[in-house]
Protein backbone atom coordinates (compact mmCIF):
# COMPACT_ATOMS: atom_id res chain seq x y z
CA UNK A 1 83.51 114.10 43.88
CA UNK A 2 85.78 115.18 46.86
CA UNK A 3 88.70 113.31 48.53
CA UNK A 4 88.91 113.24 52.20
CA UNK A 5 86.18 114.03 55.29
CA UNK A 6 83.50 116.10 54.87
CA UNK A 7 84.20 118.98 57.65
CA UNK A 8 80.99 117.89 59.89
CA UNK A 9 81.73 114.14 60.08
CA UNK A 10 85.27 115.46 60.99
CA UNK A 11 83.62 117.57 63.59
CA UNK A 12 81.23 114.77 64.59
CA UNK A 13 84.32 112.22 65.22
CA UNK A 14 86.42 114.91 67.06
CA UNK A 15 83.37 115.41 69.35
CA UNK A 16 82.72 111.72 69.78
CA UNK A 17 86.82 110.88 70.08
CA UNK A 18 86.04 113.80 73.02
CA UNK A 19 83.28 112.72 74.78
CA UNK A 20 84.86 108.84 74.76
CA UNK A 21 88.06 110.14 76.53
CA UNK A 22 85.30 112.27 79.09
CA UNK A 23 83.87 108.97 79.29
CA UNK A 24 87.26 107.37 80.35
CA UNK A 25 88.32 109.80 82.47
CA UNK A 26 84.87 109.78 84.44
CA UNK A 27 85.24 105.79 84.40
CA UNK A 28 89.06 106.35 85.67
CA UNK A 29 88.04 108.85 88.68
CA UNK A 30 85.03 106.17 89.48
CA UNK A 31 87.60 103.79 89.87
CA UNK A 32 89.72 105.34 91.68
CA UNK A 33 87.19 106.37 94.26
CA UNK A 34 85.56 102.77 94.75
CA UNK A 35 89.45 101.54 95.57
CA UNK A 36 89.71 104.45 97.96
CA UNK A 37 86.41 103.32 99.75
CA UNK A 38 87.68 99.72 99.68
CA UNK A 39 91.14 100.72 101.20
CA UNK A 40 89.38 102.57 103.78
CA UNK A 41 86.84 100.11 104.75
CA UNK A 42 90.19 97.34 105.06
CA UNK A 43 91.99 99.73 107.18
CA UNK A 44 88.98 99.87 109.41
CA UNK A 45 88.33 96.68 109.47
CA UNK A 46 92.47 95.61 110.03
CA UNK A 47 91.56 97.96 113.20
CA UNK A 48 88.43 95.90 114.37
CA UNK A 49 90.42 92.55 113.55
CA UNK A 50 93.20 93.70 115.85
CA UNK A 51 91.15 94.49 118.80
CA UNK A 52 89.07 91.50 118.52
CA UNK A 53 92.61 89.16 118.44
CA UNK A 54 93.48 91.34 121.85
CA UNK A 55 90.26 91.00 123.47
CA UNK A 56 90.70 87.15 122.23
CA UNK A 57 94.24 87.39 124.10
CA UNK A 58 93.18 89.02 127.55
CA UNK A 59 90.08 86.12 127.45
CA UNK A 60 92.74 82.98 127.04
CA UNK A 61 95.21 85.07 129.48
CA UNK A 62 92.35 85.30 132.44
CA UNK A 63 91.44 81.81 131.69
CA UNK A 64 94.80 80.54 131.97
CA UNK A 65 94.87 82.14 135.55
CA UNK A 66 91.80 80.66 136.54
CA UNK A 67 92.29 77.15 135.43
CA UNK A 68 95.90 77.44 137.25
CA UNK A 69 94.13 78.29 140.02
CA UNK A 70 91.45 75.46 140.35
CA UNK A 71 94.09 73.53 139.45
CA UNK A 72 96.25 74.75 142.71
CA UNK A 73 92.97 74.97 144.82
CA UNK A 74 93.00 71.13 143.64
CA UNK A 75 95.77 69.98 144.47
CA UNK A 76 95.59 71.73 148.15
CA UNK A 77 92.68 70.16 148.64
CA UNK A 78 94.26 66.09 147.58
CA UNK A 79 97.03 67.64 149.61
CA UNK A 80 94.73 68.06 152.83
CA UNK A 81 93.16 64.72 152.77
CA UNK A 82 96.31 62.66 151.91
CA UNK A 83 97.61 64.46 154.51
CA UNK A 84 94.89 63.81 156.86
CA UNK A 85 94.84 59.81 155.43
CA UNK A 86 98.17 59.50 156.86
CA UNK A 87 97.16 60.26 160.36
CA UNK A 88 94.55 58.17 160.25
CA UNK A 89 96.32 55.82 159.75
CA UNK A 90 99.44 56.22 162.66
């Protein structure tokens, strides 16, 4: 009877102690990759979010201006016929 590993299951475990770290390192670099795409797809769409809150900006801005105004336009127009009230009535 012999003491220790046979030479071929010591072969067979370095080999499969090899191919598990390949393994790893292939599982690492998939990793790595998907968090690259998932960076990149955040940046873009950080990019998209911050044109949309612009565009959203410019809209409240030029409706702002146009309720101010109807709003002057308004008040010319109670201006004009309080104004023309009054004569009627002198």
């Amino acid at each position: 009877m012999s003491s220790g590993l046979n030479i071929s299951i010591y072969n067979n475990y370095q080999t499969f102690l090899s191919n598990l770290n390949k393994a790893v390192m292939q599982q690492q670099h998939a990793v790595y990759c998907s968090l690259q795409i998932v960076e990149n797809y955040r940046n873009e769409w950080l990019r998209y979010e911050k044109e949309r809150l612009s565009f959203n900006t410019l809209k409240n801005r030029n409706q702002l201006v146009i309720r101010t105004n109807e709003n002057k336009t308004e008040q010319k127009q109670n201006d004009e016929l309080s104004s023309r009230a009054q004569q009627v009535k002198l």
